[in-house]
C-alpha atoms as a PDB file:
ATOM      1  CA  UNK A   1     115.782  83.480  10.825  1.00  0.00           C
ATOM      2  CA  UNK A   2     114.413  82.249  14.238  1.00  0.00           C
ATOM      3  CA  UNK A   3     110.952  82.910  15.216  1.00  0.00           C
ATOM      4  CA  UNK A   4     110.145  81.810  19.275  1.00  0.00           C
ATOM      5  CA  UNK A   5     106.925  81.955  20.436  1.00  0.00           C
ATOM      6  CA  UNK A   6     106.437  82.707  24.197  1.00  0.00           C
ATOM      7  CA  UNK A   7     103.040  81.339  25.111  1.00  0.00           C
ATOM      8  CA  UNK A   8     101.319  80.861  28.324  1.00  0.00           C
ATOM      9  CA  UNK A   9      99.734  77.233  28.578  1.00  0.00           C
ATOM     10  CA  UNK A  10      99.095  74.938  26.093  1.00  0.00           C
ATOM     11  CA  UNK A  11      95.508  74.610  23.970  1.00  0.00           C
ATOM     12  CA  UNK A  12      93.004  72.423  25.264  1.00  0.00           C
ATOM     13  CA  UNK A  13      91.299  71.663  22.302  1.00  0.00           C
ATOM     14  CA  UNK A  14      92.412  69.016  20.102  1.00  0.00           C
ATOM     15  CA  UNK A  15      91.416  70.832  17.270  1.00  0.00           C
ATOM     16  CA  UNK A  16      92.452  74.179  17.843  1.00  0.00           C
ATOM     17  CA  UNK A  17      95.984  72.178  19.073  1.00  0.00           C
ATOM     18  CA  UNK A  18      96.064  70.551  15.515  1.00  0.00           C
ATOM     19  CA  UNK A  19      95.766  73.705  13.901  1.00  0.00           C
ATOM     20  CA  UNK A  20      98.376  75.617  15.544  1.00  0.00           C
ATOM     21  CA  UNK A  21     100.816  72.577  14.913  1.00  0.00           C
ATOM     22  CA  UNK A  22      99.965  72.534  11.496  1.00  0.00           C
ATOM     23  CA  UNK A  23     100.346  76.370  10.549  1.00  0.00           C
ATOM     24  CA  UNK A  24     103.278  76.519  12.863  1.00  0.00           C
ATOM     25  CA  UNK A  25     105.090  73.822  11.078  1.00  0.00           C
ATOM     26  CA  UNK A  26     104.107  75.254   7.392  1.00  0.00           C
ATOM     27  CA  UNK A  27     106.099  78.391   8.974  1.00  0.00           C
ATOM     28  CA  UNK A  28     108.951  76.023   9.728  1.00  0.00           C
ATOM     29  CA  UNK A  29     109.170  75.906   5.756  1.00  0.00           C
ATOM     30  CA  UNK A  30     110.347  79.399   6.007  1.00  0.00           C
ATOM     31  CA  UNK A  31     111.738  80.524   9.399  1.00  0.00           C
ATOM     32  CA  UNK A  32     113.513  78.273  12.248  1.00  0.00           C
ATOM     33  CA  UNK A  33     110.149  78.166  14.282  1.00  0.00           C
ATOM     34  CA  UNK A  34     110.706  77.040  18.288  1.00  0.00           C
ATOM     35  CA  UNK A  35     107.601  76.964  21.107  1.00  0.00           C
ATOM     36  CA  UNK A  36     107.637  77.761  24.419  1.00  0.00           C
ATOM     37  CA  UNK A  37     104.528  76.517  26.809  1.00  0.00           C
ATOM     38  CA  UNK A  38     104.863  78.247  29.750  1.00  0.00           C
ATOM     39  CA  UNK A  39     102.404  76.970  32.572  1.00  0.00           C
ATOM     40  CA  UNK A  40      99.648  79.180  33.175  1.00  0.00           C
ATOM     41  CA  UNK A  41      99.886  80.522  37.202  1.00  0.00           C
ATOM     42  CA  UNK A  42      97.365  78.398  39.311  1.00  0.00           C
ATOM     43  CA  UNK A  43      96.136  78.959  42.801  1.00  0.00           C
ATOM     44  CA  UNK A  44      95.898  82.939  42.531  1.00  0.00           C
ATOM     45  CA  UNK A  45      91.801  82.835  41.942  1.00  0.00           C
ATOM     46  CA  UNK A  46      90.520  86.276  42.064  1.00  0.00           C
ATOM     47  CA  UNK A  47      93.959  88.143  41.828  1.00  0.00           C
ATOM     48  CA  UNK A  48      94.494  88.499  37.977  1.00  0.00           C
ATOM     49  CA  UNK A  49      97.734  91.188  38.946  1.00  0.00           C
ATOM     50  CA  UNK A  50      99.225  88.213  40.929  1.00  0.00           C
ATOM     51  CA  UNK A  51      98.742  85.884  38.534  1.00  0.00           C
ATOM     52  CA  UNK A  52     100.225  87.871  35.311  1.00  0.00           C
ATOM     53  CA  UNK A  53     103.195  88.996  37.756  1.00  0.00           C
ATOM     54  CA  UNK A  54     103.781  85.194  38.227  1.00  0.00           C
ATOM     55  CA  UNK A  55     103.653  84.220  34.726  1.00  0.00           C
ATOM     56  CA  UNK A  56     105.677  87.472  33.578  1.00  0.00           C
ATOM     57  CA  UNK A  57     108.597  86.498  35.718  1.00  0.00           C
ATOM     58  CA  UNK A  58     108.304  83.300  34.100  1.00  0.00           C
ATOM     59  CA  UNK A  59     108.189  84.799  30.797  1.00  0.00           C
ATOM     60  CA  UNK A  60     111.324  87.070  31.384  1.00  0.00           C
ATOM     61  CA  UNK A  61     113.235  83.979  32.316  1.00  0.00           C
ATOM     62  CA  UNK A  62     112.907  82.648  29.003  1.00  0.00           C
ATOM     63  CA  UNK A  63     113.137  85.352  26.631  1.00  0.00           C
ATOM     64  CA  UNK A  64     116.750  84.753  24.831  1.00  0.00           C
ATOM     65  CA  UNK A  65     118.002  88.778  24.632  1.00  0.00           C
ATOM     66  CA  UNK A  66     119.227  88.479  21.199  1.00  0.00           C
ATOM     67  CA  UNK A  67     116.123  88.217  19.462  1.00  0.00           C
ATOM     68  CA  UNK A  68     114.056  91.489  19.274  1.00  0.00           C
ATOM     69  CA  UNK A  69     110.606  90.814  21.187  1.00  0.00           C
ATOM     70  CA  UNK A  70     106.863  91.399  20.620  1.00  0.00           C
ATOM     71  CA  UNK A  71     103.895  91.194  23.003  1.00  0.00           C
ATOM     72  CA  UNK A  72     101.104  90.720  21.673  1.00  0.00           C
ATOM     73  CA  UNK A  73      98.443  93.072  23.196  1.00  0.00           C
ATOM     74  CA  UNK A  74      95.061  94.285  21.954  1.00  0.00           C
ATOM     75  CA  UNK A  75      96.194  98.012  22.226  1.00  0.00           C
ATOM     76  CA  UNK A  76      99.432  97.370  20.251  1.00  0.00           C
ATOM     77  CA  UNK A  77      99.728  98.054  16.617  1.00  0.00           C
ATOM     78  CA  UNK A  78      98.279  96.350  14.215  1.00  0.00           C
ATOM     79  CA  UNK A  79      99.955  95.208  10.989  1.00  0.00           C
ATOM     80  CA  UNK A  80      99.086  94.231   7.756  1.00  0.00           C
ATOM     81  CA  UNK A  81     100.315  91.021   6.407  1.00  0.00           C
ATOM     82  CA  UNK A  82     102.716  92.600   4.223  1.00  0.00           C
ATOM     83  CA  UNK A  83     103.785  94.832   7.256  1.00  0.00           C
ATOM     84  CA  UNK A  84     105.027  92.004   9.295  1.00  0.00           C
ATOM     85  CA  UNK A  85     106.441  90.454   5.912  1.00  0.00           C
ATOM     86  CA  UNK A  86     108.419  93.625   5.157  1.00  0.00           C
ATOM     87  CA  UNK A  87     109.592  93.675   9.167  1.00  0.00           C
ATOM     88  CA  UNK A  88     110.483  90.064   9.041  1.00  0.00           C
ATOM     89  CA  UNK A  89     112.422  90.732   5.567  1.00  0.00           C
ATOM     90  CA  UNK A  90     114.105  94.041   7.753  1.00  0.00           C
ATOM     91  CA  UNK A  91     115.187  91.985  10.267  1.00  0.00           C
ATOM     92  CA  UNK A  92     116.828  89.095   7.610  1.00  0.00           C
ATOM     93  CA  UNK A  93     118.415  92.064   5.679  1.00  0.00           C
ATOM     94  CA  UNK A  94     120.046  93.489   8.772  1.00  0.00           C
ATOM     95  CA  UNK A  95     121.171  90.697   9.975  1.00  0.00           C
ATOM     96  CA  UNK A  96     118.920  90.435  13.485  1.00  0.00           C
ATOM     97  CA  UNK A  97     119.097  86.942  14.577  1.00  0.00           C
ATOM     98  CA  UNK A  98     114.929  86.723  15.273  1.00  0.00           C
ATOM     99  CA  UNK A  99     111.598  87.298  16.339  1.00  0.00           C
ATOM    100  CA  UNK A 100     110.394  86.641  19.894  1.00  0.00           C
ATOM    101  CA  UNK A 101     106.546  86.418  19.766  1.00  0.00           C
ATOM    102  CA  UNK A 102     104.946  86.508  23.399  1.00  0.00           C
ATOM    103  CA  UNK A 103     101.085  85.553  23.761  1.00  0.00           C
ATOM    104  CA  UNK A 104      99.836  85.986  27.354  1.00  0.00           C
ATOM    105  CA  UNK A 105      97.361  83.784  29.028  1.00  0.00           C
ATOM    106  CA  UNK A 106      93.841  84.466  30.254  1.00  0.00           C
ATOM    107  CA  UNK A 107      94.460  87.786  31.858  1.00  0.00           C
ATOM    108  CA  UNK A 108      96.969  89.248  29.435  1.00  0.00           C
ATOM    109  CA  UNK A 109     100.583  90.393  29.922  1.00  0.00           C
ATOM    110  CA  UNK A 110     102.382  91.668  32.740  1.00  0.00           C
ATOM    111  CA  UNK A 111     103.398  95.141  32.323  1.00  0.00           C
ATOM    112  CA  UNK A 112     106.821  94.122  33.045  1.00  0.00           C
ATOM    113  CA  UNK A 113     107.062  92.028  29.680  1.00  0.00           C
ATOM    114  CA  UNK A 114     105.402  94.600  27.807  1.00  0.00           C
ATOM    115  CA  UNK A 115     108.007  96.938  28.855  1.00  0.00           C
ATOM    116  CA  UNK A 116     110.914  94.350  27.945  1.00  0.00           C
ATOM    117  CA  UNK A 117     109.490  94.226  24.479  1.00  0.00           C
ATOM    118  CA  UNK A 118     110.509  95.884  21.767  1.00  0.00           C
ATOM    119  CA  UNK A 119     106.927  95.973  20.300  1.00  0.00           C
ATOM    120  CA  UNK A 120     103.537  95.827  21.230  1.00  0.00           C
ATOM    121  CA  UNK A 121     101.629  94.350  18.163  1.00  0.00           C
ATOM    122  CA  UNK A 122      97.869  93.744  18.251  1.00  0.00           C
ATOM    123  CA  UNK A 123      95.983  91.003  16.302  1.00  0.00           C
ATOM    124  CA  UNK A 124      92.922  92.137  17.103  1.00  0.00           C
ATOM    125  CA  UNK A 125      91.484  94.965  18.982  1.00  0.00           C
ATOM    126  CA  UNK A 126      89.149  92.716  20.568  1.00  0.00           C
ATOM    127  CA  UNK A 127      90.105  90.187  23.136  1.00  0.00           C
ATOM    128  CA  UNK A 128      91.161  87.066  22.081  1.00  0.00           C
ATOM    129  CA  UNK A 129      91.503  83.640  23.557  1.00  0.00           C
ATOM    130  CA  UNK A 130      95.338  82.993  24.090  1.00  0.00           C
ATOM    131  CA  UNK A 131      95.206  79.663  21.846  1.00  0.00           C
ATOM    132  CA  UNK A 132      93.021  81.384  18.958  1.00  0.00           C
ATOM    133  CA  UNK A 133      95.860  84.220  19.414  1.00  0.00           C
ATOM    134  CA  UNK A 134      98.823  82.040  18.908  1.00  0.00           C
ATOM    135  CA  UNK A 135      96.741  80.135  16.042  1.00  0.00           C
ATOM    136  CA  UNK A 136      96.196  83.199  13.935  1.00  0.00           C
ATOM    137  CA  UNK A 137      99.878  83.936  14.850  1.00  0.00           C
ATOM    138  CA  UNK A 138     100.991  80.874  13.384  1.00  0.00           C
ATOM    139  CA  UNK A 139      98.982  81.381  10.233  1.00  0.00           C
ATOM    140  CA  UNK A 140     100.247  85.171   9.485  1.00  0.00           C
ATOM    141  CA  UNK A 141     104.516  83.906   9.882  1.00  0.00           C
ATOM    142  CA  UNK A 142     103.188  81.023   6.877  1.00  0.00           C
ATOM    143  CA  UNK A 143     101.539  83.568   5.099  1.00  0.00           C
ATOM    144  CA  UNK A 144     104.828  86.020   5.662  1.00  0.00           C
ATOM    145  CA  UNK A 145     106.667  83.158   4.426  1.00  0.00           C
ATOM    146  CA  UNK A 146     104.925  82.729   1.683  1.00  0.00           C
ATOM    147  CA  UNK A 147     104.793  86.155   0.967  1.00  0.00           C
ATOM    148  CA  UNK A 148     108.820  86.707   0.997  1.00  0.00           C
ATOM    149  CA  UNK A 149     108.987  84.065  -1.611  1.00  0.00           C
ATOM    150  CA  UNK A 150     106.563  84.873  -3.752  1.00  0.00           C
ATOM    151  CA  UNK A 151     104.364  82.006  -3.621  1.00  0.00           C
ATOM    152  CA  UNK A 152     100.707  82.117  -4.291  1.00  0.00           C
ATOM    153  CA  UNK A 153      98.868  81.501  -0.667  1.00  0.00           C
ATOM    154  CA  UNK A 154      98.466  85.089   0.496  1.00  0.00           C
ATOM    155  CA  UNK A 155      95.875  86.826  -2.349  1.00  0.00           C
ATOM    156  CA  UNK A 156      95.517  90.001  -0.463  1.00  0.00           C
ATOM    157  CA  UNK A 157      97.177  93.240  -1.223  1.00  0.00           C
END
């Protein structure tokens, strides 16, 4: 199965950066994982709508339309890590081609994107940097790897 992830920018610290590689590459293991950076809109200081428009266009662009599409948004739905296991295993059984994952930059996601996805999942009901956002993202497709195959990383319920 093929996971994208949509994100806007690319992280700034080297360790955070590290991170993300790692766990995104551990998901590798499990699912066909492909990034997209998408530059963050500059020169719109003080006009936040502008700025999301911009990078939602941008976003649209890129978003292949034959993988189903989340935005993740603190007032989407939140999932357990067996939830997005079981959807991921769904989407595998019926025979959906992949996962779009789209992580906004510092003033969220357009509402146009948020309207083209199928989903609106939440990680977190509090605001999150986009870079922490994509690294926890990265961590919870290894641990739904991990958890379709049985393996012994994920100890929760």
């Amino acid at each position: 199965m093929r996971i994208l992830i949509v994100s806007i920018g690319t992280p700034r610290d080297r360790a955070v950066a590290a991170a993300i590689r790692d766990y995104e590459q551990r998901a590798g293991r499990y699912f066909r994982m492909e990034t997209i950076e998408i530059p963050a809109a500059v020169g719109h200081g003080g006009q936040p709508d502008r700025a999301r428009q911009k990078e939602g266009e941008s976003i649209l662009r890129r978003l292949p339309d034959d993988l189903e599409a989340w935005a993740l948004t603190r007032a989407g739905t939140s999932l357990t890590s067996g939830d997005l296991a079981d959807r991921l295993a769904d989407m595998g059984t019926y025979g959906q081609p992949g996962l779009a994952i789209v992580i906004g930059g510092a003033f969220g996601l357009d509402d146009s994107v948020i309207g083209r996805c199928q989903q609106a999942v939440s990680l977190s009901r509090m605001t999150l940097p986009h870079d922490l956002a994509r690294l926890l993202m990265a961590e919870q497709l290894y641990r739904a790897g991990t958890i379709l195959r049985g393996e012994p990383y994920h100890k929760g319920g």
